[in-house]
C-alpha atoms as a PDB file:
ATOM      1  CA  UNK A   1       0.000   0.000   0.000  1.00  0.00           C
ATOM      2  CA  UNK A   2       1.260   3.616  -0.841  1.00  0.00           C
ATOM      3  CA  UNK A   3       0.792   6.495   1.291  1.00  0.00           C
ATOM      4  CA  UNK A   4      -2.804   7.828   0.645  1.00  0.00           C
ATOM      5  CA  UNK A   5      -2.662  10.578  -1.751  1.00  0.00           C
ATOM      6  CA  UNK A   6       1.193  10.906  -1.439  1.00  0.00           C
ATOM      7  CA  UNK A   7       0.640  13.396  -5.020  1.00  0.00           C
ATOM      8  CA  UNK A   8      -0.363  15.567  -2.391  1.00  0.00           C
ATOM      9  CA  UNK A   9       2.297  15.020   0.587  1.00  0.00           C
ATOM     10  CA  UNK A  10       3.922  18.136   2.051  1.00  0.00           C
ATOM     11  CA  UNK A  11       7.055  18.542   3.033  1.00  0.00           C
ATOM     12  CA  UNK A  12       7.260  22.170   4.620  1.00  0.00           C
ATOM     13  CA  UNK A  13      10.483  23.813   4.219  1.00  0.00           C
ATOM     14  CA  UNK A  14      11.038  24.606   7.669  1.00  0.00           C
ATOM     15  CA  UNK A  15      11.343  20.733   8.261  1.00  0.00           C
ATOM     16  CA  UNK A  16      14.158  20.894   5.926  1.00  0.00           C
ATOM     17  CA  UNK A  17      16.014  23.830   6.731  1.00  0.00           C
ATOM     18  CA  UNK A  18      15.179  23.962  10.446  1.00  0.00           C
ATOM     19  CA  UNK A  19      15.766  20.577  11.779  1.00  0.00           C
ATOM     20  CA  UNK A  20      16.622  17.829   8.323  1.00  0.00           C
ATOM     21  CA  UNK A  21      19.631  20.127   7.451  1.00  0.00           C
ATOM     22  CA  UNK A  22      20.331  21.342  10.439  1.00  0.00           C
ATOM     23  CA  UNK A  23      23.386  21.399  12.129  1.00  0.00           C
ATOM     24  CA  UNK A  24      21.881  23.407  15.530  1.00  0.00           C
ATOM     25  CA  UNK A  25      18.943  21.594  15.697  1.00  0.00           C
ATOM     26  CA  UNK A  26      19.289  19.171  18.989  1.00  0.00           C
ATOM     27  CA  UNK A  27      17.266  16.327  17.737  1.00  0.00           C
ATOM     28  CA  UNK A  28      18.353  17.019  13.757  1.00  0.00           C
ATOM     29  CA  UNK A  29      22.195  17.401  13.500  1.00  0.00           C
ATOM     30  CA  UNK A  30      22.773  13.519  12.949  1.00  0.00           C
ATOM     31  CA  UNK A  31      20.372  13.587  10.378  1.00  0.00           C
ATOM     32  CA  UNK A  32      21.690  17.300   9.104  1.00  0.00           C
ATOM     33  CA  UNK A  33      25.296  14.921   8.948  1.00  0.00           C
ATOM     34  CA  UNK A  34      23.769  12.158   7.067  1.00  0.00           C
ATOM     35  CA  UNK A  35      21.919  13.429   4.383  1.00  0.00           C
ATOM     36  CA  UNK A  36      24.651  16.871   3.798  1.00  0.00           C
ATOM     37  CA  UNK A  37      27.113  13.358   3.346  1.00  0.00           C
ATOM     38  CA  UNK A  38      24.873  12.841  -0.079  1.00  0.00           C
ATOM     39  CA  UNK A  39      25.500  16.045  -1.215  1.00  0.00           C
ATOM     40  CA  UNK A  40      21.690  17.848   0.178  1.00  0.00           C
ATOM     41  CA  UNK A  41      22.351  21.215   1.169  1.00  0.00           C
ATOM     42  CA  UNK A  42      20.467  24.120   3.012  1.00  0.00           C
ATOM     43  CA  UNK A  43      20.251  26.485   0.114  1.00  0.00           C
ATOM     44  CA  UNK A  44      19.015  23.582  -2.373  1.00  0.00           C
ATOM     45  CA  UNK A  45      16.161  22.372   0.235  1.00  0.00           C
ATOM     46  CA  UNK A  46      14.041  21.833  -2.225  1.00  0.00           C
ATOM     47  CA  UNK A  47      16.276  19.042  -3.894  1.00  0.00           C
ATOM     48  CA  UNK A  48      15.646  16.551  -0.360  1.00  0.00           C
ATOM     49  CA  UNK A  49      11.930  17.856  -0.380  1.00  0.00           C
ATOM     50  CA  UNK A  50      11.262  16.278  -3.862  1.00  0.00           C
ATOM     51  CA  UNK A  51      13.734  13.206  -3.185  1.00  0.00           C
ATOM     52  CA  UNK A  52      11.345  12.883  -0.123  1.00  0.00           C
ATOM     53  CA  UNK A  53       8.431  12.978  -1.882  1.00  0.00           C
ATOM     54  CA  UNK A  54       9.734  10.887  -4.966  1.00  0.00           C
ATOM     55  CA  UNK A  55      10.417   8.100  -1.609  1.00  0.00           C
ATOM     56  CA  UNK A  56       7.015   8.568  -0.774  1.00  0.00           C
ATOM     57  CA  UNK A  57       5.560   7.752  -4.490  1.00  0.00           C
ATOM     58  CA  UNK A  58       8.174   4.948  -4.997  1.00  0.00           C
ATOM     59  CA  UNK A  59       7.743   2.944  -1.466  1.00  0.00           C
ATOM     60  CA  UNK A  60       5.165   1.061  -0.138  1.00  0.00           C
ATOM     61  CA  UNK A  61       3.997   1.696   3.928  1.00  0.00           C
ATOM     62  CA  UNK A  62       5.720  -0.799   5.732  1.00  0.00           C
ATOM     63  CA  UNK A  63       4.160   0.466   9.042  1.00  0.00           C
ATOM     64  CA  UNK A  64       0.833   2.013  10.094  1.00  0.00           C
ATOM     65  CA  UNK A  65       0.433   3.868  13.159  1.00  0.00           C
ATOM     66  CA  UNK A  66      -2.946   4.847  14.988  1.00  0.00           C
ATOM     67  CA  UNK A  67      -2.528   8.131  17.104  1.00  0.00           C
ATOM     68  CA  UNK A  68      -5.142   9.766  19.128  1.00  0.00           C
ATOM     69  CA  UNK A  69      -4.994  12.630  16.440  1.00  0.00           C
ATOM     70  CA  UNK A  70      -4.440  10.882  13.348  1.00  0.00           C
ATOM     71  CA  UNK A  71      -2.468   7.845  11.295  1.00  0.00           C
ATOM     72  CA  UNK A  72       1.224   7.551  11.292  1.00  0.00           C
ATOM     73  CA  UNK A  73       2.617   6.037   8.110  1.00  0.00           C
ATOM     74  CA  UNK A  74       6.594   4.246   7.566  1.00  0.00           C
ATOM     75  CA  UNK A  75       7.903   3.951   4.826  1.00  0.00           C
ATOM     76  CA  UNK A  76      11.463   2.560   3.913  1.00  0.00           C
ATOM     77  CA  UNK A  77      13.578   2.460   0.161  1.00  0.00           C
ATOM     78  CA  UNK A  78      16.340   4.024  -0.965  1.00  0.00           C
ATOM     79  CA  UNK A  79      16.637   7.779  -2.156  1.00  0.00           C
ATOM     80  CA  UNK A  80      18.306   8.974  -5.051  1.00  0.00           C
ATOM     81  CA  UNK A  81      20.883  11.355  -3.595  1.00  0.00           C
ATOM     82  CA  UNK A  82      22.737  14.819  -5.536  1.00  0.00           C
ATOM     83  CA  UNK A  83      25.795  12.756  -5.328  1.00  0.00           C
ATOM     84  CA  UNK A  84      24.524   9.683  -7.289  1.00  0.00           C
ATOM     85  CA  UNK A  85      24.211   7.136  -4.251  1.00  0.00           C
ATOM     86  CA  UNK A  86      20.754   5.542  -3.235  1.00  0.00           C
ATOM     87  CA  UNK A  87      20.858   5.187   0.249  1.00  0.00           C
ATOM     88  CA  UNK A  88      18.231   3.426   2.279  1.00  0.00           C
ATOM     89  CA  UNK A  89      16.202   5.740   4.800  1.00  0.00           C
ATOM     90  CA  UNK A  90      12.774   5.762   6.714  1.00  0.00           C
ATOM     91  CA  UNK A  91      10.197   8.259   6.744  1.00  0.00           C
ATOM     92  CA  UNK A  92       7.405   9.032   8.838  1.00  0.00           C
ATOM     93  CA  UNK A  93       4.472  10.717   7.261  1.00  0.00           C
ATOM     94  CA  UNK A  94       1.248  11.748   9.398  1.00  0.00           C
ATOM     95  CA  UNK A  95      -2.249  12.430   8.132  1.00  0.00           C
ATOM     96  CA  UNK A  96      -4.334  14.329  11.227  1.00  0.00           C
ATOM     97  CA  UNK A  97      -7.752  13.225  11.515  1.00  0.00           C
ATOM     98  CA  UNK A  98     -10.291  14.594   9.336  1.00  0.00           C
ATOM     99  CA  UNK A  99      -7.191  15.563   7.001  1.00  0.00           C
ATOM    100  CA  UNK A 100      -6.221  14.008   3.701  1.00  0.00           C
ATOM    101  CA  UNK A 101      -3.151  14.952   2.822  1.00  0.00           C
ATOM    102  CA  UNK A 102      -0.234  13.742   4.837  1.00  0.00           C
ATOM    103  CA  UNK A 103       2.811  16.038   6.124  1.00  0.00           C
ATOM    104  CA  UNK A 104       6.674  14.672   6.511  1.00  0.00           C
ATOM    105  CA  UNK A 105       7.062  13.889  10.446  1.00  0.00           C
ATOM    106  CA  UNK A 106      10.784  12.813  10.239  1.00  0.00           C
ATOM    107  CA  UNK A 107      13.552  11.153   7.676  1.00  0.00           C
ATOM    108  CA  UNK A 108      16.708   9.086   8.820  1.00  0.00           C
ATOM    109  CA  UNK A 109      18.793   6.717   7.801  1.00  0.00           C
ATOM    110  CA  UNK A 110      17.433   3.083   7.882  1.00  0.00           C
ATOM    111  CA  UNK A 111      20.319   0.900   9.704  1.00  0.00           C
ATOM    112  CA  UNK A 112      21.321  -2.283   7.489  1.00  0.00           C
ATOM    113  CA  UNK A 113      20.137  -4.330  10.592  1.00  0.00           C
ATOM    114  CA  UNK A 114      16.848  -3.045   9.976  1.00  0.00           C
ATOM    115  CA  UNK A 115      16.410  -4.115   6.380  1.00  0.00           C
END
């Protein structure tokens, strides 16, 4: 199953600039390390929000979440990188309850072990 109505995910910049690629952010410098490593950058933000998006279309949900405010949705697949490489991550999507269109929670690298 694909995320529902992933032609209509958003991935809101500040997600990406603010805590995906960056280096400050408690919680998002690892990440900020990883995908920078691919060749993603702060003033192309828009090149990891498509990538992310393109994961979305191209992956199926290997996890569904119920929260008391809506469905969390994991999906895992490679990404095609500025640099070339495909490396596997995991994103989380969420769709709020009486919503339709689901918004990027978090992306990170999906350990080998996990595969």
């Amino acid at each position: 199953m694909k995320l529902p109505n992933y032609e209509q995910a958003l991935v809101p910049q500040a997600k990406i600039t603010a805590y995906l690629l960056s280096l400050n952010h408690e919680d998002g410098r690892s990440k900020a390390r990883f995908f920078m490593s691919f060749g993603f950058t702060v003033e192309q933000w828009q090149t990891l929000a498509e990538a992310l998006l393109a994961h979305a279309a191209a992956h199926e949900i290997t996890k569904i979440e119920p929260s008391p405010f809506g469905m969390r949705y994991v999906i895992e697949g490679i990404i095609s990188a500025p640099d070339g490489r495909t490396p596997q991550i995991r994103t989380v999507w969420f769709i709020e309850d009486g919503e339709d269109r689901a918004r990027l929670v978090t992306a990170y690298l999906l350990e080998r072990s996990k595969l």
